[in-house]
C-alpha atoms as a PDB file:
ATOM      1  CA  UNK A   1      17.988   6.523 -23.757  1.00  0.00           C
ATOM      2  CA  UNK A   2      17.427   2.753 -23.678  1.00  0.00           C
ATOM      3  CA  UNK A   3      15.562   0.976 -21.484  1.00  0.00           C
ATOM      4  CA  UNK A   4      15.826  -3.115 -20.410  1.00  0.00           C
ATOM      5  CA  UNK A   5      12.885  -4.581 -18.272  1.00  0.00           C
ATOM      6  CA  UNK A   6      13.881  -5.409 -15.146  1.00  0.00           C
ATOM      7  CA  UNK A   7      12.063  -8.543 -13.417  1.00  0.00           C
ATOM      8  CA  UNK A   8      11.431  -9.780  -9.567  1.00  0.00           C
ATOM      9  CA  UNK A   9       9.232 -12.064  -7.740  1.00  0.00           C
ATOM     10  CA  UNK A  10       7.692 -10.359  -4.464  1.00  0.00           C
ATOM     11  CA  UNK A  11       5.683 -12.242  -2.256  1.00  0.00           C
ATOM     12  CA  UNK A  12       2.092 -11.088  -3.390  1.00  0.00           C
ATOM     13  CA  UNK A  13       1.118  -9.876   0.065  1.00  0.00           C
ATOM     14  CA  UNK A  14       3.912  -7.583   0.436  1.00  0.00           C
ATOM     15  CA  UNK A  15       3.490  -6.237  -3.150  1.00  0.00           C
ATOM     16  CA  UNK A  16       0.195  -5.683  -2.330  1.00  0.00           C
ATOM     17  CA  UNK A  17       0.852  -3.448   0.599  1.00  0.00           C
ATOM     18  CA  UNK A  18       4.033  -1.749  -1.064  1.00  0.00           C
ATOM     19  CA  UNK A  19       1.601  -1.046  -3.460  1.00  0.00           C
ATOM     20  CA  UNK A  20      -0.787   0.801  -1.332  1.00  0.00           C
ATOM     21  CA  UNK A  21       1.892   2.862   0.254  1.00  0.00           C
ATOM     22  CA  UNK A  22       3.634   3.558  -3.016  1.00  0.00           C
ATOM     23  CA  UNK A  23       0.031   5.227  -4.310  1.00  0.00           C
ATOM     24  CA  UNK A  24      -0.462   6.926  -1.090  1.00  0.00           C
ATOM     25  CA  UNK A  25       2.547   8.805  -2.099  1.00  0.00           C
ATOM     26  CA  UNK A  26       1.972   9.021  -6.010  1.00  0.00           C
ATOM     27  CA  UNK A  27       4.467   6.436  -6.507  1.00  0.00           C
ATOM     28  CA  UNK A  28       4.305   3.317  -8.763  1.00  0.00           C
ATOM     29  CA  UNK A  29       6.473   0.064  -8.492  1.00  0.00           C
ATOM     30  CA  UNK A  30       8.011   1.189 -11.708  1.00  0.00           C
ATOM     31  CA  UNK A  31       9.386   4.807  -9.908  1.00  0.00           C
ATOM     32  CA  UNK A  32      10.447   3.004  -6.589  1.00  0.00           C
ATOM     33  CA  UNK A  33      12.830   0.904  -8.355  1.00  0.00           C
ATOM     34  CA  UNK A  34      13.941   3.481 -10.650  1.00  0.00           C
ATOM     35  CA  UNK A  35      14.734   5.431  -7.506  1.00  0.00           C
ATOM     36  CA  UNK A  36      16.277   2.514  -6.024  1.00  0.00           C
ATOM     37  CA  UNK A  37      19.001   1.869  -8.731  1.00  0.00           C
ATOM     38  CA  UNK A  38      20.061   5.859  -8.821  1.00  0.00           C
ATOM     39  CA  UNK A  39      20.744   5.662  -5.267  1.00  0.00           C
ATOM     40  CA  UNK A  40      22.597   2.512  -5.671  1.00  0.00           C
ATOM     41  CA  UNK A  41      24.349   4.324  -8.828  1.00  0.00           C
ATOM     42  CA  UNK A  42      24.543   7.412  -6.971  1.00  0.00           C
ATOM     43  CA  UNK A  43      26.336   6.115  -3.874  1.00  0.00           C
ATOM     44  CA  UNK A  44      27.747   3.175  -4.894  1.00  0.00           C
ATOM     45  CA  UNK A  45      26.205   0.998  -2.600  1.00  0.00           C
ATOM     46  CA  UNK A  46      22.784   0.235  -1.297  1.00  0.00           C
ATOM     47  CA  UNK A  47      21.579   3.189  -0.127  1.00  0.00           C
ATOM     48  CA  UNK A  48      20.279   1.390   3.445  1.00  0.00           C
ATOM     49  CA  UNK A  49      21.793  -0.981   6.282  1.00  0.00           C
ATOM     50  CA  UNK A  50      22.280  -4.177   5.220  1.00  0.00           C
ATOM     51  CA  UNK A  51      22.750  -5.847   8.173  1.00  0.00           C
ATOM     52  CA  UNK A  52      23.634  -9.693   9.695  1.00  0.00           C
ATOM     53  CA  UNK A  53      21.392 -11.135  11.760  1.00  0.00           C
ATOM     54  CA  UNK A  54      21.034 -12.897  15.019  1.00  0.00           C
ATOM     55  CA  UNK A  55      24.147 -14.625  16.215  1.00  0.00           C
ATOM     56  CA  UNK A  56      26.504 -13.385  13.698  1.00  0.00           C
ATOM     57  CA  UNK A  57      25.516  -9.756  14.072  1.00  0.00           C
ATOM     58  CA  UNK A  58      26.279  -9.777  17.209  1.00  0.00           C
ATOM     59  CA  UNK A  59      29.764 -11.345  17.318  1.00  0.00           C
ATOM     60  CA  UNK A  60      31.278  -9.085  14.897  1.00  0.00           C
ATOM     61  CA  UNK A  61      29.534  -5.410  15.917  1.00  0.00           C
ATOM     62  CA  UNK A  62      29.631  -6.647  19.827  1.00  0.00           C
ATOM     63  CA  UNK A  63      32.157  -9.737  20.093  1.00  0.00           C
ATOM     64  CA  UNK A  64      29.099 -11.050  21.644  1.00  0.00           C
ATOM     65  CA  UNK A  65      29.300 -14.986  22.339  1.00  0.00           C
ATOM     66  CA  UNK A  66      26.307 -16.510  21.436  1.00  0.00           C
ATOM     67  CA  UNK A  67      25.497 -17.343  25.257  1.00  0.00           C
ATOM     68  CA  UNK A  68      25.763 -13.883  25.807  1.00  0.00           C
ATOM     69  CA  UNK A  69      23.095 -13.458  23.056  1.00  0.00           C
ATOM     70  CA  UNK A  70      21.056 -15.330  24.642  1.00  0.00           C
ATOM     71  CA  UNK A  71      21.297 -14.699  28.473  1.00  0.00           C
ATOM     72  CA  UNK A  72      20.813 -11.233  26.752  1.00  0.00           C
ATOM     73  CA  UNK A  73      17.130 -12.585  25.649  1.00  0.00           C
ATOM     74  CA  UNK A  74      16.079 -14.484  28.179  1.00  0.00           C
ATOM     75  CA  UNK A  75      16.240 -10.975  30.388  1.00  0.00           C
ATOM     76  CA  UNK A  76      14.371  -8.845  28.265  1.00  0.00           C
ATOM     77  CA  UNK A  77      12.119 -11.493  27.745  1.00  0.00           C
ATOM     78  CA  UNK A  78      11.947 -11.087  31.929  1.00  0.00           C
ATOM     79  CA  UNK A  79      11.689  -7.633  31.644  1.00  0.00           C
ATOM     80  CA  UNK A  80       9.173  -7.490  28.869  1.00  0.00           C
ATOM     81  CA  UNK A  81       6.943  -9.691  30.475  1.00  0.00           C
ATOM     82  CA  UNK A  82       7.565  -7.951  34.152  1.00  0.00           C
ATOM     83  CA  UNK A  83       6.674  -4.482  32.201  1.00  0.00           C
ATOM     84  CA  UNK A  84       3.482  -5.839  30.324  1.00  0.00           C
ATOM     85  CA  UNK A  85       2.145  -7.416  33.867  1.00  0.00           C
ATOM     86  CA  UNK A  86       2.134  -3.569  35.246  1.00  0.00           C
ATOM     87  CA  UNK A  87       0.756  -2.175  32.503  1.00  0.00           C
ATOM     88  CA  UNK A  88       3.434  -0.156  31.683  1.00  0.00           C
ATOM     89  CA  UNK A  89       3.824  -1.545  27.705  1.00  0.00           C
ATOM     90  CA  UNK A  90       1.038  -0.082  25.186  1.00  0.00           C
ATOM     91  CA  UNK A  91       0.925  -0.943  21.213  1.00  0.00           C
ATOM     92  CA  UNK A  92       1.954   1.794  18.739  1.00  0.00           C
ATOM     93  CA  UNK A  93       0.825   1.031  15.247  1.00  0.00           C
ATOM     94  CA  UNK A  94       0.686   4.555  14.376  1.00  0.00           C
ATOM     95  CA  UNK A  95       1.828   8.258  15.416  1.00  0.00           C
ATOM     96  CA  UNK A  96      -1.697   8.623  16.317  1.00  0.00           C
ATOM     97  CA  UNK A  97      -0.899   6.182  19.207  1.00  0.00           C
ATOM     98  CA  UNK A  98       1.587   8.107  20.963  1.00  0.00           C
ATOM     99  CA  UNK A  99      -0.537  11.534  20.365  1.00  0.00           C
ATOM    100  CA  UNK A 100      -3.215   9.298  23.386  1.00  0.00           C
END
C-alpha cells in the first residue's frame, strides 16, 4: 500500500503535551492520526462533537437570545462566586482529587 506524508502545524506547547500523553499510552503522533483518519473513514464523519460556540451555539440547540446567554452568565457567575465564598467549590485536576 502507498503512503503520502501528511503535514500540520500544532502549537509547540500542545504537541508537546499530546506528546507525553500519546507515550504514556504507547502511542506516537504518527498512530494518533492514523487512527484519526480510519475513524473519519470508518464513520464518515469526525468521529467527535464538533460543536459552535458561544452565542451561536446557543441560538440554534436552545433558541437562546443572546441576552438570555448572558443573564444566563452573569448568574452562575453569582452562584459560582456565592459557592466558592462557602467553601463549597474544590479543584479536581485528577481522579485522585475526588478519591480525598
Amino acid at each position: 500500500m502507498s503512503t503520502i506524508l501528511v503535514r500540520a502545524r500544532i502549537e509547540e506547547t500542545r504537541a508537546s503535551r499530546v506528546n507525553q500523553i500519546l507515550d504514556s499510552i504507547g502511542l506516537t503522533p504518527g498512530d494518533a492520526v492514523k487512527m484519526l483518519y480510519a475513524q473519519i473513514e470508518a464513520i464518515r464523519g469526525i468521529p467527535f462533537a464538533v460543536q459552535q460556540s458561544g452565542y451561536a451555539y446557543a441560538a440554534s440547540e436552545y433558541g437562546a437570545t443572546r441576552e438570555e446567554v448572558d443573564a444566563l452568565a452573569v448568574r452562575m457567575e453569582k452562584n459560582y462566586r456565592r459557592e466558592k465564598k462557602a467553601g463549597t467549590i474544590r479543584l479536581v485536576r485528577s481522579i485522585a482529587d475526588l478519591r480525598e
